[in-house]
PDB file of N, CA and C in Angstrom:
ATOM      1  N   UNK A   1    -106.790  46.557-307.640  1.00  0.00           N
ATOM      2  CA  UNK A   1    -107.708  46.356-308.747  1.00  0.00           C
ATOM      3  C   UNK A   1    -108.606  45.165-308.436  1.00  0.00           C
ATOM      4  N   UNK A   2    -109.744  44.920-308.743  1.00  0.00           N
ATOM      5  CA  UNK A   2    -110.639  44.497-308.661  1.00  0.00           C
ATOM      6  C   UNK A   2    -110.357  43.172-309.807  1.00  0.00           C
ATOM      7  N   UNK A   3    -110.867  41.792-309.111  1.00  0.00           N
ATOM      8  CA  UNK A   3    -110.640  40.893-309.713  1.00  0.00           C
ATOM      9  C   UNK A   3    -112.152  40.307-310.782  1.00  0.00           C
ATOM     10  N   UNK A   4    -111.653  39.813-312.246  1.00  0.00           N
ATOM     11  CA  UNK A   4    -112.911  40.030-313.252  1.00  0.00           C
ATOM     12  C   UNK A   4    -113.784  38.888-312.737  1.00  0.00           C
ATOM     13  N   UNK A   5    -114.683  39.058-313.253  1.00  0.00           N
ATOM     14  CA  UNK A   5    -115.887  38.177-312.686  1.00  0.00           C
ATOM     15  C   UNK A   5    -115.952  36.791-313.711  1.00  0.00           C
ATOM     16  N   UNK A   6    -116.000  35.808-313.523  1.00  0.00           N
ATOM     17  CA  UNK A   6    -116.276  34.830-314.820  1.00  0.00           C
ATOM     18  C   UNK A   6    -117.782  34.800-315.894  1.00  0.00           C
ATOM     19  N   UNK A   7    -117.743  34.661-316.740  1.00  0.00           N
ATOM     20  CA  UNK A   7    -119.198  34.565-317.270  1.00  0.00           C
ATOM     21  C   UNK A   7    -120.454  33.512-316.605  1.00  0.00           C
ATOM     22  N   UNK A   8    -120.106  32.788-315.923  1.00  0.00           N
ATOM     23  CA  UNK A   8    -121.173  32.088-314.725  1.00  0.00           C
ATOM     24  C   UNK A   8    -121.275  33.138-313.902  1.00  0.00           C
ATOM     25  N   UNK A   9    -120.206  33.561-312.912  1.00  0.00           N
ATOM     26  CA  UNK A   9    -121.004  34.960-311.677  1.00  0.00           C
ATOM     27  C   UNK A   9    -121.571  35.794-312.753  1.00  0.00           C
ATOM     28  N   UNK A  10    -121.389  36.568-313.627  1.00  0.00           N
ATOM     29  CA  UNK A  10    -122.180  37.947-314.392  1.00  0.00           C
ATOM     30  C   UNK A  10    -123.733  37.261-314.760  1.00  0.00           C
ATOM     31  N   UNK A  11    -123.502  35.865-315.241  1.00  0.00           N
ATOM     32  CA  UNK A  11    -125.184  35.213-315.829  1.00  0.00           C
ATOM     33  C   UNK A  11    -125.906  34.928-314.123  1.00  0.00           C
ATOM     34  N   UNK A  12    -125.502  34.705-313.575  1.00  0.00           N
ATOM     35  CA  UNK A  12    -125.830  34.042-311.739  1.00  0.00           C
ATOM     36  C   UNK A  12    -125.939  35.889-311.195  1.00  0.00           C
ATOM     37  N   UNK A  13    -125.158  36.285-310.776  1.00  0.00           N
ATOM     38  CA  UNK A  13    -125.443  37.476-310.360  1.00  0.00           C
ATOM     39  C   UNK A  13    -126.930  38.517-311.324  1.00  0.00           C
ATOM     40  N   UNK A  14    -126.806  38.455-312.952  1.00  0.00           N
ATOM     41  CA  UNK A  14    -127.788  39.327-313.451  1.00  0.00           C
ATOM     42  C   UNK A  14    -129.138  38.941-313.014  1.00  0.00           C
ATOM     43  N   UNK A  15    -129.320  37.532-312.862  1.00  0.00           N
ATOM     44  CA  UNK A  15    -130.756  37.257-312.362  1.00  0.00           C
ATOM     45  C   UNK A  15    -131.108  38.079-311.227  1.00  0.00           C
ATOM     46  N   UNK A  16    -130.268  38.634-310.463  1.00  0.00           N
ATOM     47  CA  UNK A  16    -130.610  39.132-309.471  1.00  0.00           C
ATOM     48  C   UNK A  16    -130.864  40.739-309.503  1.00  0.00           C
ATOM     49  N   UNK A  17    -130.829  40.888-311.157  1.00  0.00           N
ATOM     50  CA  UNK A  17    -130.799  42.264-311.475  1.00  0.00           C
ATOM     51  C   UNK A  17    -131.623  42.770-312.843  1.00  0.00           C
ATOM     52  N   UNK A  18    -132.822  42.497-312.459  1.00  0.00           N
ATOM     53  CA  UNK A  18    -134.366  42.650-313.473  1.00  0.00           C
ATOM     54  C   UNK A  18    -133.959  43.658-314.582  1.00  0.00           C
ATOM     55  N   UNK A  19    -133.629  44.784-314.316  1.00  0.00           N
ATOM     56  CA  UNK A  19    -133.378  45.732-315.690  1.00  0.00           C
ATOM     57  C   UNK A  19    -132.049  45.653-316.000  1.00  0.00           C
ATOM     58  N   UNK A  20    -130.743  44.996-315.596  1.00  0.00           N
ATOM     59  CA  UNK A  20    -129.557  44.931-315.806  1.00  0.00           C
ATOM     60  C   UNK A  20    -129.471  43.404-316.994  1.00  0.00           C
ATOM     61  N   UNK A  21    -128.795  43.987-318.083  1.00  0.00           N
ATOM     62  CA  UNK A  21    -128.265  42.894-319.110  1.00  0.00           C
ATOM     63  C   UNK A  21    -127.066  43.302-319.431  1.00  0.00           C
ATOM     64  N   UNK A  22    -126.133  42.132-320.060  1.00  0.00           N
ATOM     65  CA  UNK A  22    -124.732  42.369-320.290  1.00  0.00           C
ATOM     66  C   UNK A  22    -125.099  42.839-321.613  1.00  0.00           C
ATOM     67  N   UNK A  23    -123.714  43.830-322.069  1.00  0.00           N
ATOM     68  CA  UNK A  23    -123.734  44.229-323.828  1.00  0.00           C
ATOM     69  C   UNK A  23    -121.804  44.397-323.095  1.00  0.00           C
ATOM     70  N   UNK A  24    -121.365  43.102-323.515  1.00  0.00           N
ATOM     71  CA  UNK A  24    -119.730  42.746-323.843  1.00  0.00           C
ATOM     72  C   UNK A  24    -119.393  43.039-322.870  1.00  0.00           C
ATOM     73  N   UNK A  25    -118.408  43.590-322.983  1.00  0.00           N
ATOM     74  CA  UNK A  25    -117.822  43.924-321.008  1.00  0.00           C
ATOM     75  C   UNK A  25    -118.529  44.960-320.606  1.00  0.00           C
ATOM     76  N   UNK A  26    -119.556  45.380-320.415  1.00  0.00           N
ATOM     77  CA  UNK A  26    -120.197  46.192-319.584  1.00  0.00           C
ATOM     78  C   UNK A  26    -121.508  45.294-319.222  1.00  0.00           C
ATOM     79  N   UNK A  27    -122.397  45.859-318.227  1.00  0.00           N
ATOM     80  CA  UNK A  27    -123.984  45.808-318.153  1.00  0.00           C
ATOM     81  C   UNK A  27    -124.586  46.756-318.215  1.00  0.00           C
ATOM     82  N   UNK A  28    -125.765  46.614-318.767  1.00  0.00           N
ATOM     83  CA  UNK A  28    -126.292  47.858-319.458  1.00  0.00           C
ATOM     84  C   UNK A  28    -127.769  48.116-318.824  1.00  0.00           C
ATOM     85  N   UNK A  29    -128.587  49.399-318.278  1.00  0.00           N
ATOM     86  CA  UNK A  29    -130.064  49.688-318.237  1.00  0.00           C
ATOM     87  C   UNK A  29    -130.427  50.649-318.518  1.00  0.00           C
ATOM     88  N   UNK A  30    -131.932  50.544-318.571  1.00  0.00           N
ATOM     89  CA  UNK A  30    -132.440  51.855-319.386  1.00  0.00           C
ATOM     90  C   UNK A  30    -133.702  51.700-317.844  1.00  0.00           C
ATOM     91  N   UNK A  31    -133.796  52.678-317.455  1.00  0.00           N
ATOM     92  CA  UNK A  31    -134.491  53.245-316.401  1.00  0.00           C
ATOM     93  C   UNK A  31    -135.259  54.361-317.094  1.00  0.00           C
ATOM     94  N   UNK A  32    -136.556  54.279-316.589  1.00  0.00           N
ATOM     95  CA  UNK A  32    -137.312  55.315-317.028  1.00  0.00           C
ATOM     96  C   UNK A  32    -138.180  56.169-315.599  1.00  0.00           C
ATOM     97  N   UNK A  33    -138.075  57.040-315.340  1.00  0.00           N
ATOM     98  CA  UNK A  33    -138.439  57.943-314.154  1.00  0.00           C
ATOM     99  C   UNK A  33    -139.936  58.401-314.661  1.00  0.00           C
ATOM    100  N   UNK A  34    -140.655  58.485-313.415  1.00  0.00           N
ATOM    101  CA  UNK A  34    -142.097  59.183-313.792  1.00  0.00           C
ATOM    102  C   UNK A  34    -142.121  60.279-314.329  1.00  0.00           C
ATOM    103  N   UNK A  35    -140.742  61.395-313.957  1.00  0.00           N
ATOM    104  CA  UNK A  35    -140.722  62.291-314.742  1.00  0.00           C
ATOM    105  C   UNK A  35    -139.170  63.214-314.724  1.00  0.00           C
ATOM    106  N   UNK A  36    -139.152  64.039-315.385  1.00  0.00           N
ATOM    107  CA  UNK A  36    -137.427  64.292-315.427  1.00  0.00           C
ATOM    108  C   UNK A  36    -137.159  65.028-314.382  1.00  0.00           C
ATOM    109  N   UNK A  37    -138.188  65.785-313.365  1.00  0.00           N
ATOM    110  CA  UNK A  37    -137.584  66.033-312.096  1.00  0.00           C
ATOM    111  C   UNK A  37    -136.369  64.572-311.171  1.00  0.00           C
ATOM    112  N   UNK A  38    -137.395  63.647-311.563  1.00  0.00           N
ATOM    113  CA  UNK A  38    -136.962  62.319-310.700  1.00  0.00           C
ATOM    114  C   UNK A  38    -135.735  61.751-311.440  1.00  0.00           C
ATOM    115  N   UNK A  39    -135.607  61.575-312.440  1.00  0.00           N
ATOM    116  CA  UNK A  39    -134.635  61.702-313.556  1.00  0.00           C
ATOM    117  C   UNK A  39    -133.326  61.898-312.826  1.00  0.00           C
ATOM    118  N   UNK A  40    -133.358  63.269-312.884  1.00  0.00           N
ATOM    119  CA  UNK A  40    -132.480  63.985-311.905  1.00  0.00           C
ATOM    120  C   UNK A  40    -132.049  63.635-310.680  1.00  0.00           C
ATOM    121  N   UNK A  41    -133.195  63.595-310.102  1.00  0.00           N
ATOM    122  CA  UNK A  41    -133.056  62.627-308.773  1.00  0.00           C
ATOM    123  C   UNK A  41    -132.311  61.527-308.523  1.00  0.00           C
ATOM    124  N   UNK A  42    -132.534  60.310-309.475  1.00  0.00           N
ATOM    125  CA  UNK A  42    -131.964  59.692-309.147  1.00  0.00           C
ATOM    126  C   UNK A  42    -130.672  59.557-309.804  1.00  0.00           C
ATOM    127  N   UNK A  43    -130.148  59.855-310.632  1.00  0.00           N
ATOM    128  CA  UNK A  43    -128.409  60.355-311.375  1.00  0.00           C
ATOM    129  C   UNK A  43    -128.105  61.095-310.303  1.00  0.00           C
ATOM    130  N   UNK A  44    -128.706  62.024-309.569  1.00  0.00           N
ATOM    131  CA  UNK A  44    -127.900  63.183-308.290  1.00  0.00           C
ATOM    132  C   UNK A  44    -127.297  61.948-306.667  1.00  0.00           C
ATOM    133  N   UNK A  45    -128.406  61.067-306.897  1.00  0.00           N
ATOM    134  CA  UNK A  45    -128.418  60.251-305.872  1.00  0.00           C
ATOM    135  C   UNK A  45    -127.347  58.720-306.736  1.00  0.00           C
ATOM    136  N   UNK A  46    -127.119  58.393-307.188  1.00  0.00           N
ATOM    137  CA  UNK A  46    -125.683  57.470-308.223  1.00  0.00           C
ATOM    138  C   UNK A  46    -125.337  58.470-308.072  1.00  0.00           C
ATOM    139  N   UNK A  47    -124.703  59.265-308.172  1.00  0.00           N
ATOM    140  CA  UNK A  47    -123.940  60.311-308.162  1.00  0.00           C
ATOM    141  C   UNK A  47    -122.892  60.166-307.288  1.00  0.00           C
ATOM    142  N   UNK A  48    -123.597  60.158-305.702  1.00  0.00           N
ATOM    143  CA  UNK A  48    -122.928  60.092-304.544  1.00  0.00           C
ATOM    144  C   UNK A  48    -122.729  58.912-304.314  1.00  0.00           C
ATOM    145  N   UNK A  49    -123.459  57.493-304.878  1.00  0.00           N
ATOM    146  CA  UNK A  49    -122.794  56.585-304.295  1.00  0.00           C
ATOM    147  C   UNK A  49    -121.863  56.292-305.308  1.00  0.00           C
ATOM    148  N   UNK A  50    -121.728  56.377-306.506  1.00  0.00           N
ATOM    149  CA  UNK A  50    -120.673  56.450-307.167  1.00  0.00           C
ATOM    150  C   UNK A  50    -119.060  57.137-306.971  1.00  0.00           C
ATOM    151  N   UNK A  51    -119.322  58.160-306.253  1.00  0.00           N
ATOM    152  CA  UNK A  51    -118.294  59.389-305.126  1.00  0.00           C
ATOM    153  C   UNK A  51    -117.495  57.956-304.049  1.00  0.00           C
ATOM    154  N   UNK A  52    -118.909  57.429-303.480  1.00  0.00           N
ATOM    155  CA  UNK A  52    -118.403  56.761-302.117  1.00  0.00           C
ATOM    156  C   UNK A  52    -117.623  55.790-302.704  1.00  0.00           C
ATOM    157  N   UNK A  53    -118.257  54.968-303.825  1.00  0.00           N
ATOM    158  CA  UNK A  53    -117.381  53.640-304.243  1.00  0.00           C
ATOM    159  C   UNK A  53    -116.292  54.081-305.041  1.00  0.00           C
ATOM    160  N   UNK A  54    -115.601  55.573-305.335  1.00  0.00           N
ATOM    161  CA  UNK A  54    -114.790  55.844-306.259  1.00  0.00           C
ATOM    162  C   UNK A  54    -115.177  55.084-307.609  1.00  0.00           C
ATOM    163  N   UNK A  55    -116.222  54.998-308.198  1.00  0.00           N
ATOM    164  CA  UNK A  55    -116.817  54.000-309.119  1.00  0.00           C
ATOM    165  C   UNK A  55    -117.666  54.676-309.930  1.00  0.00           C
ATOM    166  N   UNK A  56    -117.461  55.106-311.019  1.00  0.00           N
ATOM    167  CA  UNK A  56    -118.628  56.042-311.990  1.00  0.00           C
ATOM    168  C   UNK A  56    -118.973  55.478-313.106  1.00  0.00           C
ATOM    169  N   UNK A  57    -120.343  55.284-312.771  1.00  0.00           N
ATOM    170  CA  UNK A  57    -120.784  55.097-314.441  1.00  0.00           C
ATOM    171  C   UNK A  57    -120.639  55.927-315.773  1.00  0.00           C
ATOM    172  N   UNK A  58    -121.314  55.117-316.678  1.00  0.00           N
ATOM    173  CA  UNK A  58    -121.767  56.049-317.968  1.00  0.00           C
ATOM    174  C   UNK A  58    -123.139  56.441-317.577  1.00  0.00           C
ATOM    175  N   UNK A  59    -123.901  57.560-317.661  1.00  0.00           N
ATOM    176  CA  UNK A  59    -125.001  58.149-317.898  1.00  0.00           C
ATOM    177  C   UNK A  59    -125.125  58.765-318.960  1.00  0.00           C
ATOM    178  N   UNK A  60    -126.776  58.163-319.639  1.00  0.00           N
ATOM    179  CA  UNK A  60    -126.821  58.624-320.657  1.00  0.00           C
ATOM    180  C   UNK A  60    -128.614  59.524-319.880  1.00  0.00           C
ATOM    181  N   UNK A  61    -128.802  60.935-320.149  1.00  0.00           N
ATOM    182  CA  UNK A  61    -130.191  60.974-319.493  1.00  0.00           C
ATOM    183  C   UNK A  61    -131.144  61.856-321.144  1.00  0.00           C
ATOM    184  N   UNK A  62    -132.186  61.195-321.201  1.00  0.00           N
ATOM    185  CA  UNK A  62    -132.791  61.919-322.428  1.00  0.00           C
ATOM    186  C   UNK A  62    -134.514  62.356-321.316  1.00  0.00           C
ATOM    187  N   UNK A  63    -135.187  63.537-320.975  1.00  0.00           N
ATOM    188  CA  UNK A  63    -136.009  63.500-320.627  1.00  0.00           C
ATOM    189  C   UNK A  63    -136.239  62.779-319.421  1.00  0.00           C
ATOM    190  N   UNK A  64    -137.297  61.805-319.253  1.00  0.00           N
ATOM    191  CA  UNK A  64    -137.089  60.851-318.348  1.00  0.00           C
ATOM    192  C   UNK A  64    -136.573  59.581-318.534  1.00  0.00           C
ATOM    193  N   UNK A  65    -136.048  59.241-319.107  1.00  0.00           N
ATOM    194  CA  UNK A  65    -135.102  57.992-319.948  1.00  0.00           C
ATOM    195  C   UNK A  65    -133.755  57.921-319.475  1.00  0.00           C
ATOM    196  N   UNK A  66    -133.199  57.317-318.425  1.00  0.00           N
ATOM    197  CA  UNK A  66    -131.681  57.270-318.287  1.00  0.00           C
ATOM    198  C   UNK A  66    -131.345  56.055-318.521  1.00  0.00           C
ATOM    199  N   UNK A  67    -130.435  56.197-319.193  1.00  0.00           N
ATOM    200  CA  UNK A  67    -129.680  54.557-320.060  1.00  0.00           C
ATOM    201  C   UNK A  67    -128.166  54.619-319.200  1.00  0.00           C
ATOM    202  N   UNK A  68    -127.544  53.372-318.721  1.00  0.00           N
ATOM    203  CA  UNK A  68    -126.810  53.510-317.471  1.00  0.00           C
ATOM    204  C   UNK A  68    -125.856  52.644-318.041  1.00  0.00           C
ATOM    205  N   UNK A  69    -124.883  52.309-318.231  1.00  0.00           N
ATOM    206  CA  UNK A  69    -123.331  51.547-318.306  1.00  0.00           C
ATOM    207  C   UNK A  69    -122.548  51.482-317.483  1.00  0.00           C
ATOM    208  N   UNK A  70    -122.417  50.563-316.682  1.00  0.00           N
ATOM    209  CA  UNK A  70    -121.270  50.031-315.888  1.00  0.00           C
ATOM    210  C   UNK A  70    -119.958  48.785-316.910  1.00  0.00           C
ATOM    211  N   UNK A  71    -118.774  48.831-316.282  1.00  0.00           N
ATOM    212  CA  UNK A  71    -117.933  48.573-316.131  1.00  0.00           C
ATOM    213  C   UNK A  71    -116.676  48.850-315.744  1.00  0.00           C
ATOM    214  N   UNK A  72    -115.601  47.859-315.237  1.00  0.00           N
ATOM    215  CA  UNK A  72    -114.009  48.634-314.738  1.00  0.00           C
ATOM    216  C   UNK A  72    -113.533  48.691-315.566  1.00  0.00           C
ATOM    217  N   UNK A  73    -113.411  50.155-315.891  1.00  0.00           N
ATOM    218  CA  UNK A  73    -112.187  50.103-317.554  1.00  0.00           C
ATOM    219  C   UNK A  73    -110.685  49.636-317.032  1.00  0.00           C
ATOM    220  N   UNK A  74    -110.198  50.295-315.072  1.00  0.00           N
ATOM    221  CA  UNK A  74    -108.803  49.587-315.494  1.00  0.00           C
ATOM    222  C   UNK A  74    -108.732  48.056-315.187  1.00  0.00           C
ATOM    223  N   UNK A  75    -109.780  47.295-315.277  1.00  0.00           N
ATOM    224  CA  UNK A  75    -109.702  45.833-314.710  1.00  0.00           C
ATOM    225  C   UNK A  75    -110.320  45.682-316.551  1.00  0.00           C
ATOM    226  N   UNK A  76    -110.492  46.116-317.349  1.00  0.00           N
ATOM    227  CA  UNK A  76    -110.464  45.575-318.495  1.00  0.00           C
ATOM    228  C   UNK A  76    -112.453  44.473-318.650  1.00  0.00           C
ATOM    229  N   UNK A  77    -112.915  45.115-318.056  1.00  0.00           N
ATOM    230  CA  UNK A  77    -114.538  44.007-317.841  1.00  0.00           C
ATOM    231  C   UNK A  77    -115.045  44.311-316.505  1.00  0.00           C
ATOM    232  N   UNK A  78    -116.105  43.129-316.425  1.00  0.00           N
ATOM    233  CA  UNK A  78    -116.920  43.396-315.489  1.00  0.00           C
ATOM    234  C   UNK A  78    -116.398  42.983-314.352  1.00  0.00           C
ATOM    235  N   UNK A  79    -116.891  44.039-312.891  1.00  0.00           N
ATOM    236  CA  UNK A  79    -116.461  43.233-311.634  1.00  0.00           C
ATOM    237  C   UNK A  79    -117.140  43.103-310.618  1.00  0.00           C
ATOM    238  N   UNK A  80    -117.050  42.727-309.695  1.00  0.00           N
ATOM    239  CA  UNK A  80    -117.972  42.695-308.178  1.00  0.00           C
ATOM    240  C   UNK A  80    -118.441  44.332-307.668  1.00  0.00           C
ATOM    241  N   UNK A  81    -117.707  45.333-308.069  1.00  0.00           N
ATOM    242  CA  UNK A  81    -117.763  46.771-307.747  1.00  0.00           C
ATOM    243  C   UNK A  81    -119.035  46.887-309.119  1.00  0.00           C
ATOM    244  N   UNK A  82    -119.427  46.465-310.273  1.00  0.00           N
ATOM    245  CA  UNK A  82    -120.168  47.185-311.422  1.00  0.00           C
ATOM    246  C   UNK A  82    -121.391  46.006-310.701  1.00  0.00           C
ATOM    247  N   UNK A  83    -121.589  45.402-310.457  1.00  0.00           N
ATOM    248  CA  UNK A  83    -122.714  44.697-309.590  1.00  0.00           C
ATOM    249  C   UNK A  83    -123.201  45.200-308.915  1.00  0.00           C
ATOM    250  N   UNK A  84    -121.923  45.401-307.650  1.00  0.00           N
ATOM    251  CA  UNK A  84    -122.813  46.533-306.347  1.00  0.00           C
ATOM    252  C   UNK A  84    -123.511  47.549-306.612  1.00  0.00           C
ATOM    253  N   UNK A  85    -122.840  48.112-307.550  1.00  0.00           N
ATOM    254  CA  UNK A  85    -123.102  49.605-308.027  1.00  0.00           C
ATOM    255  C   UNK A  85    -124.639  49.492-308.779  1.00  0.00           C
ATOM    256  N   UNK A  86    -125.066  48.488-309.943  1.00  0.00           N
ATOM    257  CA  UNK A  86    -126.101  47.853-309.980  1.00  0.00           C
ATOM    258  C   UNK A  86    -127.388  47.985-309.612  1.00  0.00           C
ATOM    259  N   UNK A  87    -126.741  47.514-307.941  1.00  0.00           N
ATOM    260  CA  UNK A  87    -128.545  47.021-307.435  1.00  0.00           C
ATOM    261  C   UNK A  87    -128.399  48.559-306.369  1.00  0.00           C
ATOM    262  N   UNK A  88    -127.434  49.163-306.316  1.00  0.00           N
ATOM    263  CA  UNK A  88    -127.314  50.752-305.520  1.00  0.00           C
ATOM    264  C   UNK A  88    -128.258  51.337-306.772  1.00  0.00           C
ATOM    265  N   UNK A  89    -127.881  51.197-307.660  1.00  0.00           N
ATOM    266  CA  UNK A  89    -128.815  52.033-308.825  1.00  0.00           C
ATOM    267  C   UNK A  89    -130.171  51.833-308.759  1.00  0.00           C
ATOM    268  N   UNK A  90    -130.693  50.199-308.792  1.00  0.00           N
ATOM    269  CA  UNK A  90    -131.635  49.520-309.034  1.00  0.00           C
ATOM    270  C   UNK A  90    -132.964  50.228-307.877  1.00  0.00           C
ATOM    271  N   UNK A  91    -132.061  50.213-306.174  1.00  0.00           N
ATOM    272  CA  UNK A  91    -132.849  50.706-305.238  1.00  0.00           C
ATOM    273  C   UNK A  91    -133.388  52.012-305.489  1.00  0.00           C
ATOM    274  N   UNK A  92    -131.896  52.668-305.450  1.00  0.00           N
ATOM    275  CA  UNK A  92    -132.508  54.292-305.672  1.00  0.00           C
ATOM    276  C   UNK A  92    -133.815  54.563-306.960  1.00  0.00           C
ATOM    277  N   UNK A  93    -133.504  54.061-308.213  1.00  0.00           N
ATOM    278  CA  UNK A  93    -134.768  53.875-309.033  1.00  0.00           C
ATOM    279  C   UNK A  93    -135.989  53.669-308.556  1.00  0.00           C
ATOM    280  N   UNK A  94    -135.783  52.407-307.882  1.00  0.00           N
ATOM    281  CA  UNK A  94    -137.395  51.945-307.629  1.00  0.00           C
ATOM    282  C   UNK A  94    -137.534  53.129-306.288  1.00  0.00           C
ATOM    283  N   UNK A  95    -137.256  53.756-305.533  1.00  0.00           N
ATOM    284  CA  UNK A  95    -137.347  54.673-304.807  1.00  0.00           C
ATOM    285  C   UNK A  95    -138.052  55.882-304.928  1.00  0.00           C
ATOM    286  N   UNK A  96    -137.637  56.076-306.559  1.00  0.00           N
ATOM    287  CA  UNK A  96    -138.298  57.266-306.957  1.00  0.00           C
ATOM    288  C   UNK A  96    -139.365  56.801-307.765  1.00  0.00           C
ATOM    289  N   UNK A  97    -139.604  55.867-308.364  1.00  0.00           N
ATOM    290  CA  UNK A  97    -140.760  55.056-308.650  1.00  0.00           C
ATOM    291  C   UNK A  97    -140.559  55.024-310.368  1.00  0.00           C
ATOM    292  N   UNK A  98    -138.791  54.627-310.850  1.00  0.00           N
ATOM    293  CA  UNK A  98    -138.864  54.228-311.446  1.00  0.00           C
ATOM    294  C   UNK A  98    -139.256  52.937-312.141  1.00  0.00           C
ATOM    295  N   UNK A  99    -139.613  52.974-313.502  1.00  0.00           N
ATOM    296  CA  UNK A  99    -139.413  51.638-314.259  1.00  0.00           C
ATOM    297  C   UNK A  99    -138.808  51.257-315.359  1.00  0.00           C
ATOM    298  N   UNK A 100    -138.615  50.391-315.895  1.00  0.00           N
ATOM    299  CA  UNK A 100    -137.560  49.304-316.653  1.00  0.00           C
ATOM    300  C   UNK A 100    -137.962  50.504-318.316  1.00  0.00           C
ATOM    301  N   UNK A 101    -137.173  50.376-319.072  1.00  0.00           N
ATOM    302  CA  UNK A 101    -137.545  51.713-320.435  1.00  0.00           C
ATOM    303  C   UNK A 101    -137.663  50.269-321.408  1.00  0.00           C
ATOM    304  N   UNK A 102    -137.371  51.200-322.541  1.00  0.00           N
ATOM    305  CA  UNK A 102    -136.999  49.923-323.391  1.00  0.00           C
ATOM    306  C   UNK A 102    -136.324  49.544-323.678  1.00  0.00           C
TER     307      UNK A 102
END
């Protein structure tokens, strides 16, 4: 199991993560895709790296609007694995030429 992060690494680490904010033990984004083909795209693409890290988010997808939740439910909060996973999200987004929702 993955050891929890303190509230200094989650505030120190989020700077490093433009559409990522904490909401309690998770971090939370809302990604918005140019359009819901890409949408797709990029949840198909988290998908697999979520597979590789044995690590799955919450996806929420409305149209082109995907709202994203990380955390380790069996580590009880946030960890170094819901970070990585993060800026894996963050790339693939800006890849497909997402941006930040509301």
């Amino acid at each position: 199991m993955s050891r929890l992060l303190t509230d200094e690494e989650i505030e120190r680490q989020l700077a490093d993560l433009p559409l990522w904010s904490r909401e309690g033990d998770a971090i939370v984004a809302t990604i918005e895709a140019p359009d819901f083909p890409a949408a797709i795209r990029i949840v198909a693409e988290a998908a697999e790296v979520a597979e590789e890290m044995n690590h799955h988010p919450d996806i929420d997808i409305r149209w082109r609007t995907t709202r994203w939740l990380l955390t380790t439910h069996d580590a009880g909060g946030l960890t170094q694995l819901d970070i990585e996973q993060a800026h894996r999200v963050l790339e693939i987004a800006r890849r497909h030429g997402a941006a930040a929702g509301e």
